[in-house]
C-alpha atoms as a PDB file:
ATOM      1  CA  UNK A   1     131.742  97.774 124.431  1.00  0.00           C
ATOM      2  CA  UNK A   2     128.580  98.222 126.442  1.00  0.00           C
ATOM      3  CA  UNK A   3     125.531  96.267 124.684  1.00  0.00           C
ATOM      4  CA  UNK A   4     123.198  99.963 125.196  1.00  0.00           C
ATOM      5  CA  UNK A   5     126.371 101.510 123.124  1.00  0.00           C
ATOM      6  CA  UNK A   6     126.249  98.733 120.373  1.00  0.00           C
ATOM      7  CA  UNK A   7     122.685  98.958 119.887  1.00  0.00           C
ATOM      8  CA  UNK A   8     122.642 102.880 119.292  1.00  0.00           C
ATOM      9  CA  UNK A   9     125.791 102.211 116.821  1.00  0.00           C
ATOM     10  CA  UNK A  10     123.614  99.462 115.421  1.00  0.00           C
ATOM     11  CA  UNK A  11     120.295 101.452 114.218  1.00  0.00           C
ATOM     12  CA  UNK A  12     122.044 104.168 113.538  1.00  0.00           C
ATOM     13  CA  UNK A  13     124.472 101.924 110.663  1.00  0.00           C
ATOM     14  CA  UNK A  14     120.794 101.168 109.588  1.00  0.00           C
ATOM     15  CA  UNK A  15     119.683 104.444 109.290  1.00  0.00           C
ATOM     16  CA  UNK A  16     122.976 105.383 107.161  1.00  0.00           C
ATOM     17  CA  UNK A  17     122.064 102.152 105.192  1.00  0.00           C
ATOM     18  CA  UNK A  18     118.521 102.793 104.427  1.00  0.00           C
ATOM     19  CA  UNK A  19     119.370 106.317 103.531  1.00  0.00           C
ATOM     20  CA  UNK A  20     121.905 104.728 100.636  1.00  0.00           C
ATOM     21  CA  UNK A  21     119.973 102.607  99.686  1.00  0.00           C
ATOM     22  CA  UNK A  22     116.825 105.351  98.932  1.00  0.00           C
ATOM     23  CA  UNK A  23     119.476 107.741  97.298  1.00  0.00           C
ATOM     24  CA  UNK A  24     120.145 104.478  94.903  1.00  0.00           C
ATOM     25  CA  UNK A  25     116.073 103.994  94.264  1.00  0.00           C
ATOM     26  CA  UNK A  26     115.564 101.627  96.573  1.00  0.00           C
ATOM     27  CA  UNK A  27     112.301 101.406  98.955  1.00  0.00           C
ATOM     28  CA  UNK A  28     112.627 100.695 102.252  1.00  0.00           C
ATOM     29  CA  UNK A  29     109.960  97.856 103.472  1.00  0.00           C
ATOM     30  CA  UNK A  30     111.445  97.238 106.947  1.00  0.00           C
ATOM     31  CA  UNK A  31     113.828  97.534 109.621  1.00  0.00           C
ATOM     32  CA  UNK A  32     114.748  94.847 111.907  1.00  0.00           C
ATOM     33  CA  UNK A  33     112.658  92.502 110.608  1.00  0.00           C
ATOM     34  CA  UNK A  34     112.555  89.252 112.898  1.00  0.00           C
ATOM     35  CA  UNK A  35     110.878  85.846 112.956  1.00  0.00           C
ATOM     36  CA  UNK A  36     111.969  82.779 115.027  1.00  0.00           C
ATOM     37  CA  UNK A  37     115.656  81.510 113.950  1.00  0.00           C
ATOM     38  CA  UNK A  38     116.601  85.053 112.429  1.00  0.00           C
ATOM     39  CA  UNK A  39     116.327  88.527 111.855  1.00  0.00           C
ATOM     40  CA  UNK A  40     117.197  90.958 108.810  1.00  0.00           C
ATOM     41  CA  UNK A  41     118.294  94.325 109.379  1.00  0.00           C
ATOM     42  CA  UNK A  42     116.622  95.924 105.973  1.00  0.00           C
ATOM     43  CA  UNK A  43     114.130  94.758 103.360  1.00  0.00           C
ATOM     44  CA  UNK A  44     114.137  97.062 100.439  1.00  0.00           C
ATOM     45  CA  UNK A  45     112.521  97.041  97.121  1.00  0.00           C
ATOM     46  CA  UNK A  46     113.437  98.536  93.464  1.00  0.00           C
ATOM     47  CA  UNK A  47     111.198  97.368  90.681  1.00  0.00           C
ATOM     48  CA  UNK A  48     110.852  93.435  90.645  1.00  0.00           C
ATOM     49  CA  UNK A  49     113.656  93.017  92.899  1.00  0.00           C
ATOM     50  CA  UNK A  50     113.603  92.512  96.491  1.00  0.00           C
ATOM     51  CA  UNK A  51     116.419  92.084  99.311  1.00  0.00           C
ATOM     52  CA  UNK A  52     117.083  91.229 102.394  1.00  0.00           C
ATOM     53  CA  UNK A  53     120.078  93.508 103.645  1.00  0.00           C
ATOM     54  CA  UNK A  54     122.501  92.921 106.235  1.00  0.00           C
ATOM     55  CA  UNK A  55     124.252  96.018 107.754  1.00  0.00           C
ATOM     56  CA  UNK A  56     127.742  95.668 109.007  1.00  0.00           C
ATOM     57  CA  UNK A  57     129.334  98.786 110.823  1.00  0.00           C
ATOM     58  CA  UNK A  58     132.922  98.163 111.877  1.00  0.00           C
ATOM     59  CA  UNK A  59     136.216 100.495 111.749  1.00  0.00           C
ATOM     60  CA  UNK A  60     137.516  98.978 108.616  1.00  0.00           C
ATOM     61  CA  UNK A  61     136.104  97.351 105.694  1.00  0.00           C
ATOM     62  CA  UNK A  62     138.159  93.987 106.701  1.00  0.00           C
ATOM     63  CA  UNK A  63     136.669  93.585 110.047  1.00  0.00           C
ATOM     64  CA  UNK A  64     132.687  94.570 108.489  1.00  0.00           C
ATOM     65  CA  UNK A  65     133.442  91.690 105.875  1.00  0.00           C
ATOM     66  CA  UNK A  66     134.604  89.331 108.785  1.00  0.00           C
ATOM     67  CA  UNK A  67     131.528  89.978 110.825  1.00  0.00           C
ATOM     68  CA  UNK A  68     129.629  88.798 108.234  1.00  0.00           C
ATOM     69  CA  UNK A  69     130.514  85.124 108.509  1.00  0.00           C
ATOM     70  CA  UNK A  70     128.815  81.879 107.300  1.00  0.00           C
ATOM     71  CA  UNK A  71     126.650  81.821 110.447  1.00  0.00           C
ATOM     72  CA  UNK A  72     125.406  84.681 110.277  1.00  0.00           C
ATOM     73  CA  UNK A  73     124.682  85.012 106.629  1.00  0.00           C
ATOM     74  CA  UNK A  74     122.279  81.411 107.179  1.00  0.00           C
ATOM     75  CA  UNK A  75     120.544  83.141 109.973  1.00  0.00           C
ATOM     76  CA  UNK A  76     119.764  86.206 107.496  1.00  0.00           C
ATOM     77  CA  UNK A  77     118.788  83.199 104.884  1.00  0.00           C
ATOM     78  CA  UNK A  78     116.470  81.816 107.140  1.00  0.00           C
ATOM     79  CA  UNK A  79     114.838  84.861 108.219  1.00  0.00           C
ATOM     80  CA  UNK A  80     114.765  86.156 104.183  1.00  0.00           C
ATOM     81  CA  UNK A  81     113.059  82.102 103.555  1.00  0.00           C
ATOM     82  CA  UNK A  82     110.640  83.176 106.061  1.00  0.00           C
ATOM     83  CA  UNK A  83     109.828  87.017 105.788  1.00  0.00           C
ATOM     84  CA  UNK A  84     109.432  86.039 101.980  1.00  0.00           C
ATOM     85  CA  UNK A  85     105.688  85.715 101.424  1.00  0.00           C
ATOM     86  CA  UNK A  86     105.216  88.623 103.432  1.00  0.00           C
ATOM     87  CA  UNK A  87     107.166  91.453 101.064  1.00  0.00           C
ATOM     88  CA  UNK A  88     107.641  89.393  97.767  1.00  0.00           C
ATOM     89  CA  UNK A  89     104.955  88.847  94.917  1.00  0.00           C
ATOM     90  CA  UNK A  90     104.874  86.457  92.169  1.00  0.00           C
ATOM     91  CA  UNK A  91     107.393  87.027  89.627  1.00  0.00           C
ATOM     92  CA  UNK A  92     109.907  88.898  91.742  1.00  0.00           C
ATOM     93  CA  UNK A  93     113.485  88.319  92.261  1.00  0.00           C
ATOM     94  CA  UNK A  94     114.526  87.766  95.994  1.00  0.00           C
ATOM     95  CA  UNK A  95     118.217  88.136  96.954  1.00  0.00           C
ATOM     96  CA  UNK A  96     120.336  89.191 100.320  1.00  0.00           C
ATOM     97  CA  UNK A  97     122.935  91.877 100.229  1.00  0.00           C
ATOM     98  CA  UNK A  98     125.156  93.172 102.721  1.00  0.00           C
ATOM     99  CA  UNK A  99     125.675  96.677 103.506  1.00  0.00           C
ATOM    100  CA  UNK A 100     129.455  98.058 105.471  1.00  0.00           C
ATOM    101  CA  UNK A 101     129.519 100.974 107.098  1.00  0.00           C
ATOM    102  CA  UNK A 102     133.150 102.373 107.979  1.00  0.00           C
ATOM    103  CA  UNK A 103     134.060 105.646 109.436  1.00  0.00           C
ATOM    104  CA  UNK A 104     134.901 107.964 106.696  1.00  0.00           C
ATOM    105  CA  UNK A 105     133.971 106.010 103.364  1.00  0.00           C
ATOM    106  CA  UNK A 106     130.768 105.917 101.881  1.00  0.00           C
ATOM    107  CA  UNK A 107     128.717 102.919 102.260  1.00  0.00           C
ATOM    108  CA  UNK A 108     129.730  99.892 100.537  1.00  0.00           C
ATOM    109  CA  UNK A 109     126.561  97.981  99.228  1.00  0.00           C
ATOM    110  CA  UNK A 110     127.315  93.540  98.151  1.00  0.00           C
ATOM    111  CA  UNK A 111     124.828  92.477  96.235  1.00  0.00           C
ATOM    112  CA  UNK A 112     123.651  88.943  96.005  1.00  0.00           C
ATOM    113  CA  UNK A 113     126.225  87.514  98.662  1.00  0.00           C
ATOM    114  CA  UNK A 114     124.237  84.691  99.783  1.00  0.00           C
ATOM    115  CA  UNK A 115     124.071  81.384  96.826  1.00  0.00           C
ATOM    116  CA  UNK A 116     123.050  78.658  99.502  1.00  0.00           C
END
């Protein structure tokens, strides 16, 4: 698949994402947020809680849930470890989710995948 292709697929998983996740009282806080050695797709925010979401868009839920491998989920740990001080505040809970979108079904939101 061509990389331009990918990328529009890409933001617009996000988009579907960060929609779900307002519908479900979430705030959204960024998109694509980067530092070195990482980069999370969503930070979101619902009372004390805050989370660092990965977004997964594949044809089937199986092949979203393989994308999402070890390496990948310590990249979105590092970047979370890092982006921390910048959306979290004393006192609030900080995990990292996962979000698959597949053709046809709504969104599938994993909460808390990452335990170090």
């Amino acid at each position: 698949m061509n990389r331009k292709l990918a990328e529009s697929r890409g933001r617009r998983a996000e988009t579907i994402a960060a929609w779900w996740l307002r519908l479900k009282g979430w705030r959204i806080l960024a998109r694509r947020a980067r530092v070195p050695g990482g980069e999370v797709d969503l930070v979101a925010r619902r009372g004390r809680v805050v989370t660092f979401v990965e977004v997964k868009q594949r044809r089937s839920e199986e092949t979203a849930a393989w994308a999402l491998d070890q390496y990948r989920l310590r990249r979105v740990a590092v970047a979370a470890e890092r982006l921390a001080p910048r959306f979290t505040k004393e006192g609030d809970d900080i995990r990292i989710d996962a979000i698959f979108i597949v053709p046809g079904h709504l969104p599938r939101h994993l909460a808390n995948i990452w335990h170090g």
